[in-house]
PDB file of N, CA and C in Angstrom:
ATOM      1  N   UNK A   1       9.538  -8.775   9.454  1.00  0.00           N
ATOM      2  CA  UNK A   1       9.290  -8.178   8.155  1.00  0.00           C
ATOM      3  C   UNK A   1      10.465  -7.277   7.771  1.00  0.00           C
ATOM      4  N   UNK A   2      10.766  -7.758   6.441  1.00  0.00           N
ATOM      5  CA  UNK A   2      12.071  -7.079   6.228  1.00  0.00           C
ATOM      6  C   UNK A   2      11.659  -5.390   5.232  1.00  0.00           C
ATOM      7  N   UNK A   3      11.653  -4.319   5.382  1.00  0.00           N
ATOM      8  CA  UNK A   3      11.461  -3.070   4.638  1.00  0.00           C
ATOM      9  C   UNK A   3      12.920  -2.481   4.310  1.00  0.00           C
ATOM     10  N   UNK A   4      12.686  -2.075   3.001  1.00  0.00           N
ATOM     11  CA  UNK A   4      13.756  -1.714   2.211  1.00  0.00           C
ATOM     12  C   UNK A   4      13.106  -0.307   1.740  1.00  0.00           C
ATOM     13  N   UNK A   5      14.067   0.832   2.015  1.00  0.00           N
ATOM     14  CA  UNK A   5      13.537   2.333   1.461  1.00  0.00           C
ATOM     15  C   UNK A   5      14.511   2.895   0.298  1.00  0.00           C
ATOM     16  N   UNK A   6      14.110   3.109  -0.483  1.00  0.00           N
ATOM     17  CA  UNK A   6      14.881   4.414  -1.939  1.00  0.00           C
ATOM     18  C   UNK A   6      14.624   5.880  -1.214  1.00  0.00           C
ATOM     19  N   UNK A   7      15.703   6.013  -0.944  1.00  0.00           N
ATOM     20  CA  UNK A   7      15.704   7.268  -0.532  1.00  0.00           C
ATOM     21  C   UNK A   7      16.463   8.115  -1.684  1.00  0.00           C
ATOM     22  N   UNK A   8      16.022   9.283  -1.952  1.00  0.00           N
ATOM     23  CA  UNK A   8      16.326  10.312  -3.089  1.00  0.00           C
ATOM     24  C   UNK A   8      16.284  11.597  -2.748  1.00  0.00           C
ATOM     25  N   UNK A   9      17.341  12.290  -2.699  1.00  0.00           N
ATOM     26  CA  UNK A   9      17.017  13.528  -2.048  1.00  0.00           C
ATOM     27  C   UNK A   9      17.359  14.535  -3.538  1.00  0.00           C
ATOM     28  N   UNK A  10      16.805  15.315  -3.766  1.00  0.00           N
ATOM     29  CA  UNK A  10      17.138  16.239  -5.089  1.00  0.00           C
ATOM     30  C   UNK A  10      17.022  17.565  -4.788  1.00  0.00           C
ATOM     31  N   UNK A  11      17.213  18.665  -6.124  1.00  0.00           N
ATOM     32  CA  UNK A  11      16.284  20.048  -6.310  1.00  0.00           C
ATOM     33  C   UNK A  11      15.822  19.961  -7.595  1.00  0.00           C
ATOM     34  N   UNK A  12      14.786  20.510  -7.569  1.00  0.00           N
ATOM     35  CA  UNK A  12      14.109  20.674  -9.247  1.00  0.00           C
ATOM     36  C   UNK A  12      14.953  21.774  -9.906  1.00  0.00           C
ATOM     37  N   UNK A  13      15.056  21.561 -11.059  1.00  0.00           N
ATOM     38  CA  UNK A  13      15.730  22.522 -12.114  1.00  0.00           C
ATOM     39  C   UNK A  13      15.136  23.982 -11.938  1.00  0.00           C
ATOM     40  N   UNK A  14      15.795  24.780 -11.949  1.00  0.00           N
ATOM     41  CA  UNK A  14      15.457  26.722 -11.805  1.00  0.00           C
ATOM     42  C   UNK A  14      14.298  26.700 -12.497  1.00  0.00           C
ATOM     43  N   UNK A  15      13.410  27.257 -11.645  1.00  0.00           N
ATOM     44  CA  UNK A  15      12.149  27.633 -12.170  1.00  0.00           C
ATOM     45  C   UNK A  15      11.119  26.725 -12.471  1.00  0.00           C
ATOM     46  N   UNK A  16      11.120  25.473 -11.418  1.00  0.00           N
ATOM     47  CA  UNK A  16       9.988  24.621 -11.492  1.00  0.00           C
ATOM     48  C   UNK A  16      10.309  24.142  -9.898  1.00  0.00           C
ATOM     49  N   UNK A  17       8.661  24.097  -9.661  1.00  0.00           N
ATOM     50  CA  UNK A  17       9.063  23.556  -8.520  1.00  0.00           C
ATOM     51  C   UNK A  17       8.781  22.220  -7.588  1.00  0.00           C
ATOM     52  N   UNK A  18       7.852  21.549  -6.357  1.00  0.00           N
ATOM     53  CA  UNK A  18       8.063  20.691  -5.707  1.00  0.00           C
ATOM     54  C   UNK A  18       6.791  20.165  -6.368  1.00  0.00           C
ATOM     55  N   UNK A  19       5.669  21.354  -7.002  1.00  0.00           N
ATOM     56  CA  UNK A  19       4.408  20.462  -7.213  1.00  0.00           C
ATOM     57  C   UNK A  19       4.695  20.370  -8.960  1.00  0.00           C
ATOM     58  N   UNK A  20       5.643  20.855  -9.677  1.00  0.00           N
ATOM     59  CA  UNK A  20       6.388  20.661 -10.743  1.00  0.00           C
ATOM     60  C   UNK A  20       6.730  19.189 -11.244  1.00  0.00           C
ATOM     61  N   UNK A  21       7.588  18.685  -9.638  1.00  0.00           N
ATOM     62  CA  UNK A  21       8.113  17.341  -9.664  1.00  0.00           C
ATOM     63  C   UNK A  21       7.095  16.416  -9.407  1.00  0.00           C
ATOM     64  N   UNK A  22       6.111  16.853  -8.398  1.00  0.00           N
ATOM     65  CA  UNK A  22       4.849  15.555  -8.131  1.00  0.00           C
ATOM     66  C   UNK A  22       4.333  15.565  -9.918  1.00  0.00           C
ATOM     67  N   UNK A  23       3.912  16.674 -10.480  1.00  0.00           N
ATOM     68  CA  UNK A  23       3.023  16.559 -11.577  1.00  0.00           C
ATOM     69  C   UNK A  23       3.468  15.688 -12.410  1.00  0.00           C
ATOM     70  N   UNK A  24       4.958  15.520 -12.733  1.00  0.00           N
ATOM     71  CA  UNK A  24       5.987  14.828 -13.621  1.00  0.00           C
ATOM     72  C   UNK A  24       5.944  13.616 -13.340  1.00  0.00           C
ATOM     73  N   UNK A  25       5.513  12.549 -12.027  1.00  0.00           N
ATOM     74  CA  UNK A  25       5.488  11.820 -11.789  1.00  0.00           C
ATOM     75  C   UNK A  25       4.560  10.839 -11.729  1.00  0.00           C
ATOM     76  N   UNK A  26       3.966  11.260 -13.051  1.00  0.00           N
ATOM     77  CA  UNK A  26       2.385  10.398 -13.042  1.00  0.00           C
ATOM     78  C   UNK A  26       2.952   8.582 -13.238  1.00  0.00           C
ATOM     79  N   UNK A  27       3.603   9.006 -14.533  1.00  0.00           N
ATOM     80  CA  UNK A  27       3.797   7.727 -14.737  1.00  0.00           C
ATOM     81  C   UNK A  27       4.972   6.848 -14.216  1.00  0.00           C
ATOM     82  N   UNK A  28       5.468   7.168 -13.425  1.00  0.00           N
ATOM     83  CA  UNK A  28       6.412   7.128 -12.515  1.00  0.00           C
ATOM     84  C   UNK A  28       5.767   5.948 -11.158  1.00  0.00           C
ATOM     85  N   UNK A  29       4.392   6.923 -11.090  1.00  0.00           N
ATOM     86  CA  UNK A  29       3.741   6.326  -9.732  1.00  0.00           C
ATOM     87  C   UNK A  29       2.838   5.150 -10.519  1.00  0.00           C
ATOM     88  N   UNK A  30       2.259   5.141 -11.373  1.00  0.00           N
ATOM     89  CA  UNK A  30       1.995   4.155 -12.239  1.00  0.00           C
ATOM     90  C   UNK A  30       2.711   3.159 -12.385  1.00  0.00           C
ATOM     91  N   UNK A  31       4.182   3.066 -12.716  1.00  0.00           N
ATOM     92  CA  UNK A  31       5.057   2.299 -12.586  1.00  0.00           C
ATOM     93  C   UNK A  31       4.831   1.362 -11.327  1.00  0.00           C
ATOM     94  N   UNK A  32       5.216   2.159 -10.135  1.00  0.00           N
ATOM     95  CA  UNK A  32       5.372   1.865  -9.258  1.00  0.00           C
ATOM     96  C   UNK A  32       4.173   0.933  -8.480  1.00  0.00           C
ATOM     97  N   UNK A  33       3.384   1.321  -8.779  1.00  0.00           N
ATOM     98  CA  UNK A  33       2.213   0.241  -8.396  1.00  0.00           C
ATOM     99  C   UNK A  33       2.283  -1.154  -9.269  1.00  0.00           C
ATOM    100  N   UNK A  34       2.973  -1.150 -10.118  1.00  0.00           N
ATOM    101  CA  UNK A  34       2.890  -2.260 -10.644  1.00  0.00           C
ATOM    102  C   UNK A  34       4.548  -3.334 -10.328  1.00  0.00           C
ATOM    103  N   UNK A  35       4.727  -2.797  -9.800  1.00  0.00           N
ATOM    104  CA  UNK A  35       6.428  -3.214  -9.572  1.00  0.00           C
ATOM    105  C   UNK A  35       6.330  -4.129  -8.339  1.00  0.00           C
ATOM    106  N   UNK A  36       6.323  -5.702  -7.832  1.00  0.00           N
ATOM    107  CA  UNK A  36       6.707  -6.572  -7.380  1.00  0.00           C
ATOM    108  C   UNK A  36       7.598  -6.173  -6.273  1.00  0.00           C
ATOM    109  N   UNK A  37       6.768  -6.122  -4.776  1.00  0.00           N
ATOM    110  CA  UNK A  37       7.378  -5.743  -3.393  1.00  0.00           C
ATOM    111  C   UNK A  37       7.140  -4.377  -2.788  1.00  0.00           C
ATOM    112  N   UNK A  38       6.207  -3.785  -4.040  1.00  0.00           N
ATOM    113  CA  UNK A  38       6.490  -2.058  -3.796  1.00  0.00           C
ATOM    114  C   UNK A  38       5.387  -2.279  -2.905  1.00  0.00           C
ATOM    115  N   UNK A  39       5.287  -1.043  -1.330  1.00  0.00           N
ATOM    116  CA  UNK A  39       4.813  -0.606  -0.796  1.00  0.00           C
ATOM    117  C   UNK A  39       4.068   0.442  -0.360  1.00  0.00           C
ATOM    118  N   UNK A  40       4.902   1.704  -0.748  1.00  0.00           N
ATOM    119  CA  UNK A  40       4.006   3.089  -0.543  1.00  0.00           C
ATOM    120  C   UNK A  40       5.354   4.146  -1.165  1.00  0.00           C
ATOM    121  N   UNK A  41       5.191   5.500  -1.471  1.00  0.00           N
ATOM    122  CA  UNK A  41       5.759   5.977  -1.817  1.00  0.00           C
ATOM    123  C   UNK A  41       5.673   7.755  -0.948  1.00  0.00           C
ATOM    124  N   UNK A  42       6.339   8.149  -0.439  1.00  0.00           N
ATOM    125  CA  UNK A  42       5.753   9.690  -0.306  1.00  0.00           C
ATOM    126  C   UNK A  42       6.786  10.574  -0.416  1.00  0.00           C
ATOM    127  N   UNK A  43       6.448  11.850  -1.131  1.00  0.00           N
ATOM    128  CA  UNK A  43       7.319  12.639  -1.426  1.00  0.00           C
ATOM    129  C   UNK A  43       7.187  13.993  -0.585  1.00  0.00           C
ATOM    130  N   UNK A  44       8.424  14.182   0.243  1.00  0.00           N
ATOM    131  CA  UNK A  44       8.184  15.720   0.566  1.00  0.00           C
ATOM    132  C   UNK A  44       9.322  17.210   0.447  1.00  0.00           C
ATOM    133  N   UNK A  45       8.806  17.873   0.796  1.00  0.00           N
ATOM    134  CA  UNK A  45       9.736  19.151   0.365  1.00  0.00           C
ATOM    135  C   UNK A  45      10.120  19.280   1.833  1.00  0.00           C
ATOM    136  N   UNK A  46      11.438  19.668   2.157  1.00  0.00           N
ATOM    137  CA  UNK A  46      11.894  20.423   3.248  1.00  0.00           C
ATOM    138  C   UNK A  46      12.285  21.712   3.183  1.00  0.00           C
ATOM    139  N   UNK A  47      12.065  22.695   4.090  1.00  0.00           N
ATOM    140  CA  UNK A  47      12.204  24.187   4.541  1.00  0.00           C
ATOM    141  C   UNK A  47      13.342  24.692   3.152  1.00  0.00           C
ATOM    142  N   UNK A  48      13.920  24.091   3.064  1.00  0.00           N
ATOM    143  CA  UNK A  48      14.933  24.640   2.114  1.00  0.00           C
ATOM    144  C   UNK A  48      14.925  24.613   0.350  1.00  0.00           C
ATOM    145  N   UNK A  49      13.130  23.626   0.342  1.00  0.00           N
ATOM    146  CA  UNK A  49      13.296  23.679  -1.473  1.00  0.00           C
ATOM    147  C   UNK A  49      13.933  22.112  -1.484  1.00  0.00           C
ATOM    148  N   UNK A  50      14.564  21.468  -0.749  1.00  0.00           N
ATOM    149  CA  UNK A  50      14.989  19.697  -1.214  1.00  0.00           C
ATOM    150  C   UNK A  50      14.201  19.446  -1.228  1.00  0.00           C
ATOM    151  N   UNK A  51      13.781  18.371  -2.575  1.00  0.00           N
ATOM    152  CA  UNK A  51      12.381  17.105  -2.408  1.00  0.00           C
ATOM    153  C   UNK A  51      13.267  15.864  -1.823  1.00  0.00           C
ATOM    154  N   UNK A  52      12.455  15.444  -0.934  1.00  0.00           N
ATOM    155  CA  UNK A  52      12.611  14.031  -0.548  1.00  0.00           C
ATOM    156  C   UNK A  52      11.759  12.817  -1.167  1.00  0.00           C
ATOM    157  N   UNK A  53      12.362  12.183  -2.046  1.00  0.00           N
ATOM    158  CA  UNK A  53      11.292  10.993  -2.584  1.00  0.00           C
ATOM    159  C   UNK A  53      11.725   9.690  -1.573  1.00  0.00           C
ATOM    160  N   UNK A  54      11.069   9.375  -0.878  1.00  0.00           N
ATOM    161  CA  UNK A  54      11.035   7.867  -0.355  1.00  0.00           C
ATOM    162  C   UNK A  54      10.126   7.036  -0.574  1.00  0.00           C
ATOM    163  N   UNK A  55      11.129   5.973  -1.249  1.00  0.00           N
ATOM    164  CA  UNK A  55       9.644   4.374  -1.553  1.00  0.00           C
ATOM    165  C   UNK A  55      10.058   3.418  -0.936  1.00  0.00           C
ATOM    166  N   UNK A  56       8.886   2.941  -0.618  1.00  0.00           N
ATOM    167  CA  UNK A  56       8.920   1.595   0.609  1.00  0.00           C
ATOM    168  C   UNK A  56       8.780   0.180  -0.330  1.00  0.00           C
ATOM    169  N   UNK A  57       9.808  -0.679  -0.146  1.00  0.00           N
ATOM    170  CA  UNK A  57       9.343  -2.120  -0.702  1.00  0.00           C
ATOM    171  C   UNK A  57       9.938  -3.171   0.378  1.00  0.00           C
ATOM    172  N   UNK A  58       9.350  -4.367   0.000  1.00  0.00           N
ATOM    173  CA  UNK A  58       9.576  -5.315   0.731  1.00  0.00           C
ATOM    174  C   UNK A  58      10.721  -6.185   0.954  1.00  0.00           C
ATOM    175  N   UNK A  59      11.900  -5.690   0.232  1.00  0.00           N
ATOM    176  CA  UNK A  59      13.339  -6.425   0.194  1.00  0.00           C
ATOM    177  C   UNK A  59      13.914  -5.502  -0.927  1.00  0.00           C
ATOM    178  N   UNK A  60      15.327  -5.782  -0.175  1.00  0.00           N
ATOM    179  CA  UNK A  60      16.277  -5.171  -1.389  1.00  0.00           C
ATOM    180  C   UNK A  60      16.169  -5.695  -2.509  1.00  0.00           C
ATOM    181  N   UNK A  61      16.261  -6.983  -2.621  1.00  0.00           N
ATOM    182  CA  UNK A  61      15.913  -7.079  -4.528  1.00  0.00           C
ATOM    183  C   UNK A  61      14.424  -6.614  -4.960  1.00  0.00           C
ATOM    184  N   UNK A  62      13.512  -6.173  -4.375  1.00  0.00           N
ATOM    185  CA  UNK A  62      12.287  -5.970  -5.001  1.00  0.00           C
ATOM    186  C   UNK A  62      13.092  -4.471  -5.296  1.00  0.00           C
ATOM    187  N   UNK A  63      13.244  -3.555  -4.031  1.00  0.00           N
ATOM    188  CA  UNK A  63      14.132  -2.464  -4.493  1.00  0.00           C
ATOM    189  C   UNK A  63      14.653  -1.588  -5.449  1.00  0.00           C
ATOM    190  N   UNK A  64      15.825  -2.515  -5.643  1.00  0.00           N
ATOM    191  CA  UNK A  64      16.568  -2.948  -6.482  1.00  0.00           C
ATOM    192  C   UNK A  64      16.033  -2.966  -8.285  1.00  0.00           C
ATOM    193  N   UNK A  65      15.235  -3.433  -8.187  1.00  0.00           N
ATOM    194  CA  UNK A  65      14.401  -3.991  -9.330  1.00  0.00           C
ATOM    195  C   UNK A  65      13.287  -3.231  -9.921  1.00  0.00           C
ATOM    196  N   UNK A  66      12.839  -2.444  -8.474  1.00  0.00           N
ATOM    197  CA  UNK A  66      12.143  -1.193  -9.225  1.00  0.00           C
ATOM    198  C   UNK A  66      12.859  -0.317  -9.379  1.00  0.00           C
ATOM    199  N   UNK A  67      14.086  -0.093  -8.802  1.00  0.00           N
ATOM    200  CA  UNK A  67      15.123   1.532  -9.153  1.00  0.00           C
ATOM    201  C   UNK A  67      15.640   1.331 -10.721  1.00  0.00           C
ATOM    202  N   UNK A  68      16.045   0.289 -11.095  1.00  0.00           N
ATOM    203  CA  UNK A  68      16.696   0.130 -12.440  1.00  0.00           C
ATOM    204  C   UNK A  68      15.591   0.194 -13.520  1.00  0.00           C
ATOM    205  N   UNK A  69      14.487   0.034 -13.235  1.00  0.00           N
ATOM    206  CA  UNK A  69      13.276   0.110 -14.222  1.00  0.00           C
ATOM    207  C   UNK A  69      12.984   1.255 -14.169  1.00  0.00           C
ATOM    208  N   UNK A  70      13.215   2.625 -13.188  1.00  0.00           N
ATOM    209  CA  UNK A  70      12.822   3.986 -13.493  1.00  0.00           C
ATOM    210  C   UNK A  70      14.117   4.252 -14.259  1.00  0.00           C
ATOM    211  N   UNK A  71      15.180   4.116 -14.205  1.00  0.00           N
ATOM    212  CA  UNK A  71      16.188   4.757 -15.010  1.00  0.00           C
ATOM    213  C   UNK A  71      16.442   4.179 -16.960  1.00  0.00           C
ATOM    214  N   UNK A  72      16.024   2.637 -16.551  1.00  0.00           N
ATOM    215  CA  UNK A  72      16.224   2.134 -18.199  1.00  0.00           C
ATOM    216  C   UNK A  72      14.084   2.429 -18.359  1.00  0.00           C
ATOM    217  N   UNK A  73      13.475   1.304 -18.230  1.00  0.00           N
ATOM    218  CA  UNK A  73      12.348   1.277 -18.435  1.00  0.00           C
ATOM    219  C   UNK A  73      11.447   2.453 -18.653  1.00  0.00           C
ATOM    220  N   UNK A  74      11.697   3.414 -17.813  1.00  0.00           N
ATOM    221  CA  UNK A  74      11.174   5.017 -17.615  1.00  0.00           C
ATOM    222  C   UNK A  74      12.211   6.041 -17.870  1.00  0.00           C
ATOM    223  N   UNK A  75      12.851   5.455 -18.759  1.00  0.00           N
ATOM    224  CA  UNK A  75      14.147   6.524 -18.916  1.00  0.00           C
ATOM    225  C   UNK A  75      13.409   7.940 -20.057  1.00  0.00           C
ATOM    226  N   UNK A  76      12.473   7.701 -20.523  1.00  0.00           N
ATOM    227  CA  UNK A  76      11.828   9.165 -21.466  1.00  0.00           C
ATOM    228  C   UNK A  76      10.741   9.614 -20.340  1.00  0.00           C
ATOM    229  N   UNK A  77      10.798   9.100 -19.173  1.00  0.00           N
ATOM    230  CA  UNK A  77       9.674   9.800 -18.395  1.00  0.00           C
ATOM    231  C   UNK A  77       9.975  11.060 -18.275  1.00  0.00           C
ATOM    232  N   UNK A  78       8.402  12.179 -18.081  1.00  0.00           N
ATOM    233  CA  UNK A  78       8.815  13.588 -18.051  1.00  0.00           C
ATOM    234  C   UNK A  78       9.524  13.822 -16.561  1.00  0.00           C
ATOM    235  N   UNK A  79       9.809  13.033 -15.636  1.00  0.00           N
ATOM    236  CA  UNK A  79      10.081  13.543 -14.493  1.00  0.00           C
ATOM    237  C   UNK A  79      11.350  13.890 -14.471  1.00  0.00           C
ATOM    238  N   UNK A  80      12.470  13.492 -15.348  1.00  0.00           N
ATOM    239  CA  UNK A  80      13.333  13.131 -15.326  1.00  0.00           C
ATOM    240  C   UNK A  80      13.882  14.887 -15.782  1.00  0.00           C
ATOM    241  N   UNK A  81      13.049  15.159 -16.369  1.00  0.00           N
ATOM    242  CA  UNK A  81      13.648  17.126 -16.942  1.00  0.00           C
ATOM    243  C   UNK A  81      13.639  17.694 -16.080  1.00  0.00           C
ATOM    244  N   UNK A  82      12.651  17.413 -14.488  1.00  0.00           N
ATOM    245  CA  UNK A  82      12.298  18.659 -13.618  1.00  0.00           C
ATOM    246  C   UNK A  82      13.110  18.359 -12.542  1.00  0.00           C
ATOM    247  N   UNK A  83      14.048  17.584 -12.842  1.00  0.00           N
ATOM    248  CA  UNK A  83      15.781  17.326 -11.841  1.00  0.00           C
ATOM    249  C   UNK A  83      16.736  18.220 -11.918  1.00  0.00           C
ATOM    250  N   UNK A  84      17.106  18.281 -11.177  1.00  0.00           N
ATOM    251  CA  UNK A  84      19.003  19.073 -11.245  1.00  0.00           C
ATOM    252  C   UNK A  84      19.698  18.304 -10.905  1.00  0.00           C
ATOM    253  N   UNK A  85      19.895  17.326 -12.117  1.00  0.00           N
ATOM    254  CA  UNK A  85      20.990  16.477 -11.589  1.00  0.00           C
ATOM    255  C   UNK A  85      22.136  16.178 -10.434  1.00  0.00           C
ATOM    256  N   UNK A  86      22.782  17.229 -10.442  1.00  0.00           N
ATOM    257  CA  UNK A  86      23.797  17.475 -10.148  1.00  0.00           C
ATOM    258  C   UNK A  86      23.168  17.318  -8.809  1.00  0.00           C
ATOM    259  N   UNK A  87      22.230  17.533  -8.445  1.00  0.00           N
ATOM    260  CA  UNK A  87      21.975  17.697  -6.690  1.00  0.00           C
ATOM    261  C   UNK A  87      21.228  16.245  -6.018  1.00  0.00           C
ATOM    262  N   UNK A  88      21.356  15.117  -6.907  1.00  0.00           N
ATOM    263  CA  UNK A  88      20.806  14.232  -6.882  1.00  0.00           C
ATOM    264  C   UNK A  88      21.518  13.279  -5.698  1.00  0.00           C
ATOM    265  N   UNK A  89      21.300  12.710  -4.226  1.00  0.00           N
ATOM    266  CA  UNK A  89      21.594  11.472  -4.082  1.00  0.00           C
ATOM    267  C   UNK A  89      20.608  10.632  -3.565  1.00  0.00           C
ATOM    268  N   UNK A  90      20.914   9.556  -3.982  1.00  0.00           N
ATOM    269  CA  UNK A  90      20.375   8.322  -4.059  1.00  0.00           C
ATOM    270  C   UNK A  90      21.190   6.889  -3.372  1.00  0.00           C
ATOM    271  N   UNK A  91      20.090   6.168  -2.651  1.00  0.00           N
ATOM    272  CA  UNK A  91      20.560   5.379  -1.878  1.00  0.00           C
ATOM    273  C   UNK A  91      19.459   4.460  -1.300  1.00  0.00           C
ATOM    274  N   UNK A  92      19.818   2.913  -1.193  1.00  0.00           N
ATOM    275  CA  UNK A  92      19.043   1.951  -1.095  1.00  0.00           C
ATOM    276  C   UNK A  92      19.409   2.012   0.922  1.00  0.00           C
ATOM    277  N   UNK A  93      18.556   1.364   1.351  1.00  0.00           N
ATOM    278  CA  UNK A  93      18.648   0.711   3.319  1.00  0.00           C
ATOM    279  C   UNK A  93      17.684   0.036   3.540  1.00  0.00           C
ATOM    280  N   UNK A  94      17.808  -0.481   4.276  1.00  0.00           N
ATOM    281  CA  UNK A  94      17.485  -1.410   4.921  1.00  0.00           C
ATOM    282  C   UNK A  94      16.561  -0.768   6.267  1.00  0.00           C
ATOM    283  N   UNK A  95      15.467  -1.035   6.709  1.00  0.00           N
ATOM    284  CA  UNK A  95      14.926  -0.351   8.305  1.00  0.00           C
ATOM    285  C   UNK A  95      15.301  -1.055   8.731  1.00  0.00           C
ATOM    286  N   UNK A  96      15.919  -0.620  10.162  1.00  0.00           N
ATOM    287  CA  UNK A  96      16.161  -1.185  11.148  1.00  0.00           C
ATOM    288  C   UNK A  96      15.321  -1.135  12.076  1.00  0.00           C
ATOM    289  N   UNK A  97      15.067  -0.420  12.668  1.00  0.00           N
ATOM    290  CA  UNK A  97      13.482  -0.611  13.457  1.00  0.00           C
ATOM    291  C   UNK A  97      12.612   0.013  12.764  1.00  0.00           C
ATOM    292  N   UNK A  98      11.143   0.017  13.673  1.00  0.00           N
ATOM    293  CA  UNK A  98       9.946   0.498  12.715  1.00  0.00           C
ATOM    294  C   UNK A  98       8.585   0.266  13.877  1.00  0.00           C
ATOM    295  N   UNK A  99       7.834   0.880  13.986  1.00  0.00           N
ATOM    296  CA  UNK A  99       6.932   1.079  15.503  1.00  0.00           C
ATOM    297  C   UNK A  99       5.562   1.320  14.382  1.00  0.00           C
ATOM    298  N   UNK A 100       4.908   0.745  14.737  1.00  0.00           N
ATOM    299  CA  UNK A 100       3.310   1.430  13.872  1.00  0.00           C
ATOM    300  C   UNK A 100       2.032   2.070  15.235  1.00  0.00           C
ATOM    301  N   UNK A 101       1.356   2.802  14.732  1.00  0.00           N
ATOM    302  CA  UNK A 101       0.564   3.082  15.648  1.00  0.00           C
ATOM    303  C   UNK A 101      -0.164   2.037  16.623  1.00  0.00           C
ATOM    304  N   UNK A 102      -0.806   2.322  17.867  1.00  0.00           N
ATOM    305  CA  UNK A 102      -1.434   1.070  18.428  1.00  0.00           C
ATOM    306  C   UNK A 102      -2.858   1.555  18.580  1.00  0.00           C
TER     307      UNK A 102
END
């Protein structure tokens, strides 16, 4: 089984914060359930205020195909204000291994 992750690491804009960015993301996650390969999505904050958004799909072109539909397709989404750009990276991979509970 091949898994493909969007990894996104950001900060929310001054003065909003991590449950700022979940709230913004209604239709975002809406999207995403409807998007061809998508798997699961979870977002978390680390010690320092970074959100981590990671989404799971089933191949790089499914990927692929949902990242370009949040930027054109969802491009007036509200999530998109509670960014700081500037602190944004973004990046497609591939898992290489992967262990599930037994």
């Amino acid at each position: 089984m091949t898994e493909t992750l969007e990894v996104t690491t950001l900060r929310p804009v001054a003065g909003l914060s991590t449950a700022d960015f979940v709230a913004a993301n209604a239709d975002i996650d809406e999207y995403l359930k409807r998007q061809p390969g998508f798997e699961w999505r979870r977002i978390l904050e680390a010690a320092d205020g970074t959100i981590i958004d990671i989404v799971a799909y089933d191949s790089m072109e499914h990927a692929r195909a949902g990242a370009a539909g949040i930027s054109d397709e969802r491009a007036a989404s509200p999530v998109h204000a509670t960014i700081d750009h500037s602190t944004v990276d973004w990046k497609l991979t591939t898992v290489a291994h992967r262990i599930e509970a037994s």
